[in-house]
N, C-alpha and C. Protein backbone atom coordinates (compact mmCIF):
# COMPACT_ATOMS: atom_id res chain seq x y z
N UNK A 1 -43.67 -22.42 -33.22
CA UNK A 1 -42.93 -23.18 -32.26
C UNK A 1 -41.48 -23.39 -32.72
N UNK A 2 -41.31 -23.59 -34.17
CA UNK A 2 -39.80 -23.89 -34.39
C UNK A 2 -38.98 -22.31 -34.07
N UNK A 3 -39.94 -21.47 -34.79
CA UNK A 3 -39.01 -20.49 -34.01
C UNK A 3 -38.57 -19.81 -32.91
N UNK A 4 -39.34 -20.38 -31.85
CA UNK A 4 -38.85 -19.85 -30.54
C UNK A 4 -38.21 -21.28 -30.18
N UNK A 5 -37.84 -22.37 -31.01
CA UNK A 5 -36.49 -22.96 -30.19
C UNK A 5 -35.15 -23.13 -30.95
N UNK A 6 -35.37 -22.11 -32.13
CA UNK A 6 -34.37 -21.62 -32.64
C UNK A 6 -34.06 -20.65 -31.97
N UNK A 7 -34.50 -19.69 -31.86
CA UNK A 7 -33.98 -18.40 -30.53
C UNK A 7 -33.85 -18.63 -29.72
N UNK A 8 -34.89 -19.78 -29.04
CA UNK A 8 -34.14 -20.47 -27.43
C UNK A 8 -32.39 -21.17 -27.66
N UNK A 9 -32.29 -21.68 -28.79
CA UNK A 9 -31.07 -22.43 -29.04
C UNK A 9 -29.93 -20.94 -29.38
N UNK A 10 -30.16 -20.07 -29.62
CA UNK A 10 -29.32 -18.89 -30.01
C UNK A 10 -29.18 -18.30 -28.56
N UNK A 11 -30.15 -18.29 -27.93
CA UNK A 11 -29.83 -17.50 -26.52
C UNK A 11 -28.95 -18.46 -25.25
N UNK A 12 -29.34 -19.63 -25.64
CA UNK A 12 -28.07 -20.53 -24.91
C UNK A 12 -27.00 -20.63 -25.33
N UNK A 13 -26.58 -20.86 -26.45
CA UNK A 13 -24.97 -20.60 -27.05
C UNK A 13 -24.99 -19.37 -26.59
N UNK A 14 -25.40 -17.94 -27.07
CA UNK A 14 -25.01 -16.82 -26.18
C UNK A 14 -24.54 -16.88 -24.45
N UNK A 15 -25.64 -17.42 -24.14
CA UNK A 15 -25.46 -17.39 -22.55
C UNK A 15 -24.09 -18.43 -22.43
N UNK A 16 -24.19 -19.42 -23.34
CA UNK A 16 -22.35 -20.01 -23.09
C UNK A 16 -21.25 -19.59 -23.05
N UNK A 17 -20.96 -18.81 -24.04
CA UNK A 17 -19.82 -18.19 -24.54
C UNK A 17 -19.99 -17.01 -23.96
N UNK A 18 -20.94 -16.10 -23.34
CA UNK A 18 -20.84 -14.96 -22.51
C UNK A 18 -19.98 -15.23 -20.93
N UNK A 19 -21.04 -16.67 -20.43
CA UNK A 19 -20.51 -17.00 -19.39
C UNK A 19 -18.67 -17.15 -19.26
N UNK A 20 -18.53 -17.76 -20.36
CA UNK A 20 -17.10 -18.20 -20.86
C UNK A 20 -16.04 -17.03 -20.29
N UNK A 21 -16.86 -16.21 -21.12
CA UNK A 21 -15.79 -14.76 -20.98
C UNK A 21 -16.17 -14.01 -20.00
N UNK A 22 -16.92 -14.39 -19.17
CA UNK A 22 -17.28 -13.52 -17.79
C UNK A 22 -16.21 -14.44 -16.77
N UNK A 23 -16.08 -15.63 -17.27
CA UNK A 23 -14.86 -16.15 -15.83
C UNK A 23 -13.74 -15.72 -15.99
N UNK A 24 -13.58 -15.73 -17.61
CA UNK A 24 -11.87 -15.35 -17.99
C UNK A 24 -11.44 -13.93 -17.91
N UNK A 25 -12.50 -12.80 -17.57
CA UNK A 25 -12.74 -11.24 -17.49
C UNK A 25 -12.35 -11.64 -15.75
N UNK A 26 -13.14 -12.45 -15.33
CA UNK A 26 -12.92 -12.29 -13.65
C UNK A 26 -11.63 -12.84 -13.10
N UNK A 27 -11.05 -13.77 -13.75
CA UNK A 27 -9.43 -14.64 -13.42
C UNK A 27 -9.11 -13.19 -13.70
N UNK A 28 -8.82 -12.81 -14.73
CA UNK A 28 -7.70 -11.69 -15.19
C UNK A 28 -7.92 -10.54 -14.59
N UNK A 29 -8.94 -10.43 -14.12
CA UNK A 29 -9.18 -8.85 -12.69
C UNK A 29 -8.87 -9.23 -11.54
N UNK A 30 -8.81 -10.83 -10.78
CA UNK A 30 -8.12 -11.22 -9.59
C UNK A 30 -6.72 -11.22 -9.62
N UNK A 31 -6.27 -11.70 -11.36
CA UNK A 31 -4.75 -11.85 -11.25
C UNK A 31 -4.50 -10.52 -11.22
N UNK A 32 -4.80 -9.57 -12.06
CA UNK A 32 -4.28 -8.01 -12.14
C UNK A 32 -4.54 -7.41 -10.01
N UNK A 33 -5.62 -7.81 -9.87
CA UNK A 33 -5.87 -6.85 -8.26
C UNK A 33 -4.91 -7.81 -7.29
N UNK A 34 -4.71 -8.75 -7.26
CA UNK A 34 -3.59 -9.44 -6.92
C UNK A 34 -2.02 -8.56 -6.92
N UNK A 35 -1.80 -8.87 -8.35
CA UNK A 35 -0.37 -8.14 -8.35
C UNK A 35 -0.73 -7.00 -8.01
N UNK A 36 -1.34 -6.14 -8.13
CA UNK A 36 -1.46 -4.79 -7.85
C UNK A 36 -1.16 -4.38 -5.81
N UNK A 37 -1.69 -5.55 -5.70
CA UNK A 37 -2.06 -5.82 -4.16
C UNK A 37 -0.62 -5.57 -3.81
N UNK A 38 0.13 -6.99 -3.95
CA UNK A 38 0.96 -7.34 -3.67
C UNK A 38 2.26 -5.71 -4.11
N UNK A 39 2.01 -5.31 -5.03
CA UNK A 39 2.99 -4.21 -5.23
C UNK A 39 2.94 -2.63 -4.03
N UNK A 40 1.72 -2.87 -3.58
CA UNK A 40 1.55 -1.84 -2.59
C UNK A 40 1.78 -2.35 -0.92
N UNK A 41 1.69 -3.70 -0.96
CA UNK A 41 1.89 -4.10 0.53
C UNK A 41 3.00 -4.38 0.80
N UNK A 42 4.35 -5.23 0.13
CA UNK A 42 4.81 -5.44 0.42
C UNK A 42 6.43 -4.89 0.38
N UNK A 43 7.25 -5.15 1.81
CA UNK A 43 8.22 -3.69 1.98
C UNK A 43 9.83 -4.59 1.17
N UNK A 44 10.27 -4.18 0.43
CA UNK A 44 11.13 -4.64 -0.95
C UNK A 44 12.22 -4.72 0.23
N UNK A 45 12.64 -4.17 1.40
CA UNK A 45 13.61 -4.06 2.27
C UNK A 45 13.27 -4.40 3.58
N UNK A 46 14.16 -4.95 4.41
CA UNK A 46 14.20 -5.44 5.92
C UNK A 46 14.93 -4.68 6.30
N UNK A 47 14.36 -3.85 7.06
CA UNK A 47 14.89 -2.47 7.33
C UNK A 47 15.57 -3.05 8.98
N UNK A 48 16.74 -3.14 9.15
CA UNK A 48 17.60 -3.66 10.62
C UNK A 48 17.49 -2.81 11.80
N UNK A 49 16.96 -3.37 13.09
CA UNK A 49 16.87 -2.39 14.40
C UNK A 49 17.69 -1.63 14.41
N UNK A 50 17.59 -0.01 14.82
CA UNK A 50 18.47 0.98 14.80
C UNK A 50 18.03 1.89 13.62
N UNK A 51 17.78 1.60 12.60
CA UNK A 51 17.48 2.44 11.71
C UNK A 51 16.57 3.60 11.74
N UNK A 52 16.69 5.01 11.13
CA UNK A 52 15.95 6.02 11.44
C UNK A 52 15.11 5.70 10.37
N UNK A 53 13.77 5.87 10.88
CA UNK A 53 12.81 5.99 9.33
C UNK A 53 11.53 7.58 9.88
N UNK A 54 10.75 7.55 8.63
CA UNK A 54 9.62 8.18 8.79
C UNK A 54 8.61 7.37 8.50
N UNK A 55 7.60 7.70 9.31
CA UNK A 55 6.27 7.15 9.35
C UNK A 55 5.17 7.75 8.51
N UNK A 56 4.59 7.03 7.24
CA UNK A 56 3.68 7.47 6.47
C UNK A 56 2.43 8.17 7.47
N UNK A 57 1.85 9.73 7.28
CA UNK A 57 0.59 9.73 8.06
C UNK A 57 -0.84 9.47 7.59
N UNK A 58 -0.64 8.49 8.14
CA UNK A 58 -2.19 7.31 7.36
C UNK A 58 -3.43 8.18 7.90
N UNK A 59 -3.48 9.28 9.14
CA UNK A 59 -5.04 9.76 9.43
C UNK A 59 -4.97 10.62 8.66
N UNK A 60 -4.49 11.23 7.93
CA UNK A 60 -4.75 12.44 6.74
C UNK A 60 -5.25 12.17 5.59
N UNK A 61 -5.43 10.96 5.23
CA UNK A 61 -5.98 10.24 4.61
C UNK A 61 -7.60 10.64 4.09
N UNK A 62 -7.86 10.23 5.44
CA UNK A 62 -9.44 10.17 5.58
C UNK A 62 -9.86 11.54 5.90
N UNK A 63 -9.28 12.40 5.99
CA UNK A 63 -9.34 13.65 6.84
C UNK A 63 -9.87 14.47 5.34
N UNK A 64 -11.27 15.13 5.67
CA UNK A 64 -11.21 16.32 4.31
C UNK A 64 -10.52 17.25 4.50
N UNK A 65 -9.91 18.14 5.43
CA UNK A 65 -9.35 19.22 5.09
C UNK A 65 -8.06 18.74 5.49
N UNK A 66 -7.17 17.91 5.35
CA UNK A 66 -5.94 17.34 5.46
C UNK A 66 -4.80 17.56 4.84
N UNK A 67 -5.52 18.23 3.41
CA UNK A 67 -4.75 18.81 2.55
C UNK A 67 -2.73 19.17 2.93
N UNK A 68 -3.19 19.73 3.97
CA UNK A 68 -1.89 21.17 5.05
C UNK A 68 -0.89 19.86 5.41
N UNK A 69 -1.48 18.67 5.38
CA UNK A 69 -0.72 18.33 7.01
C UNK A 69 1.14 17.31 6.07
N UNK A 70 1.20 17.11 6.66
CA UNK A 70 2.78 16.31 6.28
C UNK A 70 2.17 15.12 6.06
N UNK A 71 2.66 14.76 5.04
CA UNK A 71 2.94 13.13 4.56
C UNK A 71 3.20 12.08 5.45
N UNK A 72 4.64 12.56 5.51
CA UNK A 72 5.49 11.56 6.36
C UNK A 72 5.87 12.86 7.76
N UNK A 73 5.85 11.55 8.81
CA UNK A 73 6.31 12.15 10.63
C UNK A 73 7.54 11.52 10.43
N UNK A 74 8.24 12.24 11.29
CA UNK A 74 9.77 11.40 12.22
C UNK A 74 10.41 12.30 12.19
N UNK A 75 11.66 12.18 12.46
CA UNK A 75 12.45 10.41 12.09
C UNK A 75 11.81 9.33 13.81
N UNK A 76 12.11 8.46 13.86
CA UNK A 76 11.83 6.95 14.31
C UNK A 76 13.01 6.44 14.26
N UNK A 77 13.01 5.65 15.77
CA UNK A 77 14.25 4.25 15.35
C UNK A 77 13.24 3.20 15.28
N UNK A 78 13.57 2.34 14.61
CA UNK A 78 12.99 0.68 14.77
C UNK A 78 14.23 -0.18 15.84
N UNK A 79 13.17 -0.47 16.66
CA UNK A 79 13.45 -0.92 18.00
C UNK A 79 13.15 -2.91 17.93
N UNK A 80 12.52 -2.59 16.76
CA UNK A 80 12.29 -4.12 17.00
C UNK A 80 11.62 -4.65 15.96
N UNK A 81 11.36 -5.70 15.41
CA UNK A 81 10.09 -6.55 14.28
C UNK A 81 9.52 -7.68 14.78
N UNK A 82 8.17 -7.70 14.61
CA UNK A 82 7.40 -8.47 14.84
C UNK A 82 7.33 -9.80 14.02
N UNK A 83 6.78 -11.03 14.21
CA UNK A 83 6.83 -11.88 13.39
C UNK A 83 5.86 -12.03 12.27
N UNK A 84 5.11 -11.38 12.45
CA UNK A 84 4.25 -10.56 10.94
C UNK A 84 5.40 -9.92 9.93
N UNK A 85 6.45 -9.12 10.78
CA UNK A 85 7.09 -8.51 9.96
C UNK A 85 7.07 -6.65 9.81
N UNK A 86 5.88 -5.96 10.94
CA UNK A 86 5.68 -4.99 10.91
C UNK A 86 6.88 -4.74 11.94
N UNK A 87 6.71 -3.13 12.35
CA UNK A 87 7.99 -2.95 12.80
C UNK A 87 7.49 -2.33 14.17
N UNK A 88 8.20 -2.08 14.75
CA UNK A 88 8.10 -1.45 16.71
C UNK A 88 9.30 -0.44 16.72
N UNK A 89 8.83 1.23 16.70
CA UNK A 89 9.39 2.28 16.40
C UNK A 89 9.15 2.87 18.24
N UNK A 90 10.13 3.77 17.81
CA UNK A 90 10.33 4.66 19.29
C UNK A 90 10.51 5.76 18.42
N UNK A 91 10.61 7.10 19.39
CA UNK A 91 11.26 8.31 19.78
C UNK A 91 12.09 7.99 19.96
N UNK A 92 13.18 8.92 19.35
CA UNK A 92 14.81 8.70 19.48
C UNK A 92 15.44 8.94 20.91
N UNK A 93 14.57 9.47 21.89
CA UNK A 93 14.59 9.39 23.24
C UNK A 93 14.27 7.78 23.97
N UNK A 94 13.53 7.14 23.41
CA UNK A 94 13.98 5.71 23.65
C UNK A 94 11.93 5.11 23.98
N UNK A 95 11.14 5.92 24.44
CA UNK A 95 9.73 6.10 24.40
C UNK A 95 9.41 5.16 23.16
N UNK A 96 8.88 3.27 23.41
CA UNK A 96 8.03 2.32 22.19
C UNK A 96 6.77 2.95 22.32
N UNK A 97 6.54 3.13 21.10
CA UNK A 97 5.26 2.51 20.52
C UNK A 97 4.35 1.51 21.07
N UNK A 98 3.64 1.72 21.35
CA UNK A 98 1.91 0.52 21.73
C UNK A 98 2.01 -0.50 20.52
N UNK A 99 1.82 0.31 19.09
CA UNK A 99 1.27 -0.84 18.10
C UNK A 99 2.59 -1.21 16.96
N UNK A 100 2.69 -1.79 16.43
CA UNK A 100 3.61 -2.21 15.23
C UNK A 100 3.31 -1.06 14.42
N UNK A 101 4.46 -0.92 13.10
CA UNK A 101 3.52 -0.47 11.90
C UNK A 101 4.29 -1.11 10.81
N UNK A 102 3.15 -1.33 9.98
CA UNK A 102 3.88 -1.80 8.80
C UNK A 102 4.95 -1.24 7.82
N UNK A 103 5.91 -2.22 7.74
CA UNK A 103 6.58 -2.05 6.93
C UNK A 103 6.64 -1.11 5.37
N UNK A 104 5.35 -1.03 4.83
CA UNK A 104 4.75 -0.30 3.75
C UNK A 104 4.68 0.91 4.14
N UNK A 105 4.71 1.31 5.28
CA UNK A 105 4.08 2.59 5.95
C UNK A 105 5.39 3.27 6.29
N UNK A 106 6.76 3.21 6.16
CA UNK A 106 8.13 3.42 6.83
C UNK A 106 8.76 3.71 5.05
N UNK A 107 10.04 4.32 5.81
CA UNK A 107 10.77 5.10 4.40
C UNK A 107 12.15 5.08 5.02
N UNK A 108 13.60 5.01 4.39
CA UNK A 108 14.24 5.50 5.39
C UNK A 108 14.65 6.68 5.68
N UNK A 109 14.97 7.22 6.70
CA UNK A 109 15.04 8.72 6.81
C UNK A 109 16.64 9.08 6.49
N UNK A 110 16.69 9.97 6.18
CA UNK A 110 18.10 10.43 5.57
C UNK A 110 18.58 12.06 6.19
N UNK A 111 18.96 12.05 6.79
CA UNK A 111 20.15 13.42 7.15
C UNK A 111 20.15 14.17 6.12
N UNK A 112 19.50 15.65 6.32
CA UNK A 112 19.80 16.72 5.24
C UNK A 112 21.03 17.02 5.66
N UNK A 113 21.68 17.37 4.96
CA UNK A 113 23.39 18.29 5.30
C UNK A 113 22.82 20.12 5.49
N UNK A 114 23.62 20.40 6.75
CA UNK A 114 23.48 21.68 6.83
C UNK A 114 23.50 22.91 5.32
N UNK A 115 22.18 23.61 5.62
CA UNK A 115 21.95 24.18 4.12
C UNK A 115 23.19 25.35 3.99
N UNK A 116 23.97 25.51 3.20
CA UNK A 116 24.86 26.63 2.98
C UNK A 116 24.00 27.80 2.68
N UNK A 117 24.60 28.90 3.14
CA UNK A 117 23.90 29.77 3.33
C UNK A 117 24.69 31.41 2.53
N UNK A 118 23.49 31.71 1.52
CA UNK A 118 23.95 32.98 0.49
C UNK A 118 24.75 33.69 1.86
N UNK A 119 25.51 34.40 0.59
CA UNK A 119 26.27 35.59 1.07
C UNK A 119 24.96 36.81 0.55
N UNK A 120 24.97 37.79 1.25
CA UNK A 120 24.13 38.61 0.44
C UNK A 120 24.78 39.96 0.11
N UNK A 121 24.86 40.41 -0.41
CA UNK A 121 26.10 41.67 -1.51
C UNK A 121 25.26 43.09 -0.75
């Protein structure tokens, strides 16, 4: 009998100090998936109506043979922001958008300069 409440008394300090470090393992994986969160959602810029952007293509994603397809669509104007903060894009023909898109999902688009072109000998 004394020795199974010496091992009962060893398996509760264990189960203490395990528990211990199972909350402080779980704070520090909410704080880490937290920031992590926060570094992928949120758009570092307030991108001003008028602006040309491209639109990340989020169904290629999920798509297995998606491999082929483009990243990013556009260019886009932003026509407007929502009070969430997502944005309301058109066709540069002037044609809104149905849904918002987020801010995370937009880039700004930039003007290639006409490519100069070899001479060939």
């Amino acid at each position: 009998m004394k020795h199974f409440k010496h091992k009962l008394g060893r398996v509760e300090t264990m189960m203490k100090v395990t528990g211990k470090r199972a909350v402080n393992n779980i704070k520090e994986a909410q704080t880490r998936q937290k920031r992590n969160y926060d570094q992928r959602h949120t758009n570092q810029e307030n991108l001003p109506v008028g602006t040309k952007v491209l639109k990340k293509t989020l169904r290629r994603q999920d798509r297995k043979g998606g491999k082929g397809e483009k990243l990013w669509i556009g260019p886009y104007v932003i026509r407007g922001v929502t009070k969430s903060g997502s944005y309301l894009l058109s066709i540069t023909d002037g044609i809104i958008f149905k849904s918002a898109i987020n801010g995370a999902n937009l880039k700004v688009w930039t003007d290639v300069p006409a490519a100069k072109t070899r001479k060939t000998e």
